[in-house]
Protein backbone atom coordinates (compact mmCIF):
# COMPACT_ATOMS: atom_id res chain seq x y z
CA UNK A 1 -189.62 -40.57 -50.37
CA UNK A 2 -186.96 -39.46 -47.85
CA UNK A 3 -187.04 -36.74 -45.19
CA UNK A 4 -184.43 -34.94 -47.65
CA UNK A 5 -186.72 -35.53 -50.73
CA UNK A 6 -189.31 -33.92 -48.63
CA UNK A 7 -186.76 -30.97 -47.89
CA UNK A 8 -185.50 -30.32 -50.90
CA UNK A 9 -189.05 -30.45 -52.93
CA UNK A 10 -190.47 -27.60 -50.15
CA UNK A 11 -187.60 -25.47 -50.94
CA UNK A 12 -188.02 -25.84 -54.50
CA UNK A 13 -191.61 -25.27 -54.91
CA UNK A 14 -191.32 -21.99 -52.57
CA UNK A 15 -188.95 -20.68 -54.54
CA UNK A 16 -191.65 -21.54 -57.72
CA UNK A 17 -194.31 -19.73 -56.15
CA UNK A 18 -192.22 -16.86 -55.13
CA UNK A 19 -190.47 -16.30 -58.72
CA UNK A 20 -194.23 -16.32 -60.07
CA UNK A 21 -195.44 -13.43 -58.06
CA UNK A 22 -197.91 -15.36 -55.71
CA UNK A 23 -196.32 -15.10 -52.44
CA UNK A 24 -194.41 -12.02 -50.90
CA UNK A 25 -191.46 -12.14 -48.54
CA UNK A 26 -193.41 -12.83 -45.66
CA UNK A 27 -196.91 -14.54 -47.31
CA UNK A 28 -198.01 -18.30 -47.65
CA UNK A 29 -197.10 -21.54 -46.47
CA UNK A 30 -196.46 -25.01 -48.28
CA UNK A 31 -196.69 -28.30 -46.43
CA UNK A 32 -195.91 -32.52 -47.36
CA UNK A 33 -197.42 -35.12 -45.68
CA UNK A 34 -194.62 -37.65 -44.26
CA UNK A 35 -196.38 -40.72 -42.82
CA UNK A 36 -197.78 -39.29 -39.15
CA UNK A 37 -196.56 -36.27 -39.53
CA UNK A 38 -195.79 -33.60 -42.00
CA UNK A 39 -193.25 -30.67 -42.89
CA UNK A 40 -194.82 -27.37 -42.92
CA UNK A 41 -192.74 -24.12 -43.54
CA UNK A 42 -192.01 -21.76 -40.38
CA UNK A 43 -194.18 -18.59 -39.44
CA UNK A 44 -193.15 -15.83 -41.65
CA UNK A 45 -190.83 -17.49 -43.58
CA UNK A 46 -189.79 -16.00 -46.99
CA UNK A 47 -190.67 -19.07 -49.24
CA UNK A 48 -188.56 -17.48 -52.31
CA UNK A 49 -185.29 -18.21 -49.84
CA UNK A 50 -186.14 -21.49 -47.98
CA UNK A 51 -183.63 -23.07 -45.52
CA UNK A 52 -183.60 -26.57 -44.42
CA UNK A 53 -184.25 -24.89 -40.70
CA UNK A 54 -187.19 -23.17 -41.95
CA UNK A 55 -189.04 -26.70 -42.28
CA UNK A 56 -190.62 -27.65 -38.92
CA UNK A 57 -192.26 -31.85 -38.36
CA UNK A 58 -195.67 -31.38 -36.81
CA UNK A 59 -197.96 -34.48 -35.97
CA UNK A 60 -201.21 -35.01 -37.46
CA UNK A 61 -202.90 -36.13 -34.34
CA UNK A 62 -204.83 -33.53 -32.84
CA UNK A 63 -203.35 -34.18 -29.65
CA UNK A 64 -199.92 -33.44 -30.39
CA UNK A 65 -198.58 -30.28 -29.72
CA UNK A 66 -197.40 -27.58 -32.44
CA UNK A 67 -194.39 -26.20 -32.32
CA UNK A 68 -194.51 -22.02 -31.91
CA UNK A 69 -191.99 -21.69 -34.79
CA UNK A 70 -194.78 -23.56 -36.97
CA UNK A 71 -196.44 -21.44 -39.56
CA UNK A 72 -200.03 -19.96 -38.16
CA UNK A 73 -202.30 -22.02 -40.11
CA UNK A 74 -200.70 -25.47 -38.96
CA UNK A 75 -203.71 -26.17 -37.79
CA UNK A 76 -205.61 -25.84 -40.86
CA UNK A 77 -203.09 -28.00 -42.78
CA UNK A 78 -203.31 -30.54 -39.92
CA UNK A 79 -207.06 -30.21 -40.29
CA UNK A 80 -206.85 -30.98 -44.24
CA UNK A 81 -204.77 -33.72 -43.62
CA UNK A 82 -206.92 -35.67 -41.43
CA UNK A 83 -210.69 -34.38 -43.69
CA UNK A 84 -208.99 -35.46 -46.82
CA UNK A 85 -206.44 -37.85 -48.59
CA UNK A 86 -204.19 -34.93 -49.66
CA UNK A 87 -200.45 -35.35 -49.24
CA UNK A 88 -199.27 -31.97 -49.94
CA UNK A 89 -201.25 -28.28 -49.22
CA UNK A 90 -200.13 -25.10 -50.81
CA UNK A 91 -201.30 -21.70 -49.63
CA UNK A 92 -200.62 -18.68 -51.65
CA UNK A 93 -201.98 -15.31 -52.13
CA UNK A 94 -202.83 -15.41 -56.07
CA UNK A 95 -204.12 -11.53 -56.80
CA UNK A 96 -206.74 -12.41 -59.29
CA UNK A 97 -208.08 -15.33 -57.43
CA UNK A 98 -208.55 -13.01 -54.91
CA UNK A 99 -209.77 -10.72 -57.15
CA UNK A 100 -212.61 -12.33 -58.50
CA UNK A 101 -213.88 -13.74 -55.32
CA UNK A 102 -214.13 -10.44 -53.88
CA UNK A 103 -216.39 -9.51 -56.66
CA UNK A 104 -218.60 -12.42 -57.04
CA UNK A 105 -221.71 -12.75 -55.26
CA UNK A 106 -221.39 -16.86 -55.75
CA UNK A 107 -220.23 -19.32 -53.06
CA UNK A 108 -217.96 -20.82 -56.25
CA UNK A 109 -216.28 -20.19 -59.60
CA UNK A 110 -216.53 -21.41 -62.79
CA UNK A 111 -213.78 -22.16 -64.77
CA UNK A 112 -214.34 -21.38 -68.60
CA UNK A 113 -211.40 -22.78 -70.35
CA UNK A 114 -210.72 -26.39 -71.15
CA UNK A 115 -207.78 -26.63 -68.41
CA UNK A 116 -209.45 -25.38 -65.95
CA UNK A 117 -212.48 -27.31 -66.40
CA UNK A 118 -210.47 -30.74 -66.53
CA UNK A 119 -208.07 -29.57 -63.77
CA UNK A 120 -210.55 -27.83 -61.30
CA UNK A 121 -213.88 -28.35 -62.30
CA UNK A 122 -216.15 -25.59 -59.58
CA UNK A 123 -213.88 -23.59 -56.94
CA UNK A 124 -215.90 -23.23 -53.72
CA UNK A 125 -215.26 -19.52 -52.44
CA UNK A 126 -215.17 -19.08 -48.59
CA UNK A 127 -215.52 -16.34 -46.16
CA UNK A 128 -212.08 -15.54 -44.20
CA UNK A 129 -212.47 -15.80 -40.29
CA UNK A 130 -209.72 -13.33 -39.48
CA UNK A 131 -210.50 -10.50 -41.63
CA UNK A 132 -207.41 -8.00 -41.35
CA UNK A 133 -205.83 -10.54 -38.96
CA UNK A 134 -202.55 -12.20 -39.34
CA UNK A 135 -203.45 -15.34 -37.84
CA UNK A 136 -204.28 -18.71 -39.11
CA UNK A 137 -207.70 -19.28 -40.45
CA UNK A 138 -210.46 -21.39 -38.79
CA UNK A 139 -210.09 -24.81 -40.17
CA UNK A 140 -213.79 -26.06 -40.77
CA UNK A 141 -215.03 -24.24 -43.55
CA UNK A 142 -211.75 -24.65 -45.61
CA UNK A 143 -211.35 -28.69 -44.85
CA UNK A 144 -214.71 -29.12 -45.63
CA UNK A 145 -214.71 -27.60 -49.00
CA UNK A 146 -211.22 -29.02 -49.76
CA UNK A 147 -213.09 -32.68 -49.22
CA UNK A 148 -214.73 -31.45 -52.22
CA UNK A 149 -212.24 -30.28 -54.56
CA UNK A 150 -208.84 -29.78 -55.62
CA UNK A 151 -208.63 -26.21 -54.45
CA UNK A 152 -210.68 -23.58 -52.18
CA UNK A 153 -210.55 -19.51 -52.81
CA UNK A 154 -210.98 -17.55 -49.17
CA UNK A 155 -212.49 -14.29 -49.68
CA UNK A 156 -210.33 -11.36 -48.48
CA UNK A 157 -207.39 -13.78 -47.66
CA UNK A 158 -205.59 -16.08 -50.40
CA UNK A 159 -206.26 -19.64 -51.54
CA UNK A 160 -205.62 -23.16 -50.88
CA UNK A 161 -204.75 -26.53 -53.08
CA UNK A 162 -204.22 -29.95 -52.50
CA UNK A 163 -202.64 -32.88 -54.22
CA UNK A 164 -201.16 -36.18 -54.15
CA UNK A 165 -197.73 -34.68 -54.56
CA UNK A 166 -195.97 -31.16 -53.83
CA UNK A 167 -195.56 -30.46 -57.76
CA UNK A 168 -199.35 -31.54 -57.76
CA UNK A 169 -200.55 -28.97 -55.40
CA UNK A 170 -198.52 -25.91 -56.89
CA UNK A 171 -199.93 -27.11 -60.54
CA UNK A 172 -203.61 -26.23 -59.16
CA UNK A 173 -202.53 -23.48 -57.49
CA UNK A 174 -200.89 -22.03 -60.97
CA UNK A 175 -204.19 -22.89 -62.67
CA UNK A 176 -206.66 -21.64 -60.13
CA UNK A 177 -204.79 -18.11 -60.92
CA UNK A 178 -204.66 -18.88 -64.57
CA UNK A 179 -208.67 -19.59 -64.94
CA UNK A 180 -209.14 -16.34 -62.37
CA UNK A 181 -207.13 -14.52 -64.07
CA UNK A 182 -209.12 -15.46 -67.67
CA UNK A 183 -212.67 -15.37 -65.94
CA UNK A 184 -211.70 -11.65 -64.71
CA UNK A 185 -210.73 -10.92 -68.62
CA UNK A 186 -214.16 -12.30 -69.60
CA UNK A 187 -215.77 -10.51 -66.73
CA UNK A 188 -214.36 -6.97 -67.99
CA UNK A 189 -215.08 -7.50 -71.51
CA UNK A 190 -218.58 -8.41 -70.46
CA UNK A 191 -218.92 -5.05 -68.73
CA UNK A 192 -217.72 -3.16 -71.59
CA UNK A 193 -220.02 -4.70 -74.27
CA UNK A 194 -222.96 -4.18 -72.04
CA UNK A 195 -222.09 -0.65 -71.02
CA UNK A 196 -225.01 1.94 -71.58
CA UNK A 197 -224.39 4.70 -74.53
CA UNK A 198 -224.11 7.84 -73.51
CA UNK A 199 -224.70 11.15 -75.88
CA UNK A 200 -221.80 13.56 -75.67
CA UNK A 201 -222.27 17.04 -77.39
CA UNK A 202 -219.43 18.42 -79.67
CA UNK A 203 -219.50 21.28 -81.62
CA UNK A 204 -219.44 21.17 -85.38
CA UNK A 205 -216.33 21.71 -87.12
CA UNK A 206 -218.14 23.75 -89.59
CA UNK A 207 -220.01 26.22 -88.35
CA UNK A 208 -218.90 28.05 -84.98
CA UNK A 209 -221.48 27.71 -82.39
CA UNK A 210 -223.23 24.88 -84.13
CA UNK A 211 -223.20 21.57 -82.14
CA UNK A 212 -224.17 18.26 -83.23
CA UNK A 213 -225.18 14.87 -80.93
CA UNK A 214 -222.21 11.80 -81.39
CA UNK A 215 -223.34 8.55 -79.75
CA UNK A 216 -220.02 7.23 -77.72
CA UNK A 217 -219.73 3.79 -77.03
């Protein structure tokens, strides 16, 4: 694939990710592997409105230096890049995913529908390292997990997929919000059916002053 192909594929899936509510103007970044290097979008770019000059080349040796324009966590995707065979990373900001792992006391989640299962199998859950920071996460934690599986939740922060292809990556990222979004369904209904009864008074409707004892649910 072309340096264009590559171009034109970043742009599009931004503008996917955008359109479905998982980024803001200023949130997330999308990157494709191109041989010894890869494009990454640029630091607070709105990925709903992509421009060819919003796509900077960075080189996956750790040597090599990153350009400033270069979204913050370059050196995370540079990092997953060289842990695992992935050859396209999408971070978003999914609000259920981040929902859920703000609520679980796991290190992972379950998927509990057939897609999900096949697609994702367990999603590890990691702590953030720049909690209420707008910088660029510490890489180890996240590439290590990521050498594991498809997809990664950070807690307090976003997530982050992987693929063999940009279309790839953005289909796990849709279905890591899908099966958080369904496991947070399940998770309410659970609470409801459990729910202790409670006795509320009421008076009678027949005689003033008379009350009676309803069970609520």
């Amino acid at each position: 694939m072309n340096n264009d192909d590559h171009r034109a594929r970043l742009i599009a899936v931004g503008k996917d990710l955008y359109n479905r509510g998982l980024q803001t103007t200023r949130s997330g970044n999308i990157s494709v592997r191109d041989c010894e290097r890869f494009l990454i979008t640029q630091t607070g770019a709105n990925l709903g409105r992509l421009l060819e000059s919003n796509l900077i080349h960075v080189g996956l040796s750790q040597h090599l230096p990153i350009s400033p324009e270069a979204s913050c966590e370059t050196p995370l995707h540079r990092a997953i890049y060289n842990a695992t065979e992935a050859l396209a990373i999408v971070h978003a900001h999914p609000i259920h995913a981040i929902a859920l792992a703000q609520i679980s006391h796991e290190d992972g989640i379950l998927p509990i529908h057939n897609e999900g299962i096949a697609g994702l199998r367990r999603i590890p859950i990691v702590d953030t390292t720049v909690p209420g920071k707008d910088t660029g996460e510490e890489p180890t934690a996240i590439a290590a997990a990521l050498r594991q599986s498809c997809a990664v939740v950070v807690r307090g922060h976003g997530a982050f997929t992987i693929g063999g292809s940009l279309e790839e990556a953005l289909y796990k990222m849709l279905l890591l919000e899908d099966t958080c979004q369904i496991n947070l369904l399940i998770h309410g209904q659970s609470r409801t059916a459990t729910a202790p009864k409670t006795l509320a008074v009421l008076k009678s409707p027949r005689r003033t002053g008379a009350r009676r004892l309803v069970r609520s649910d």
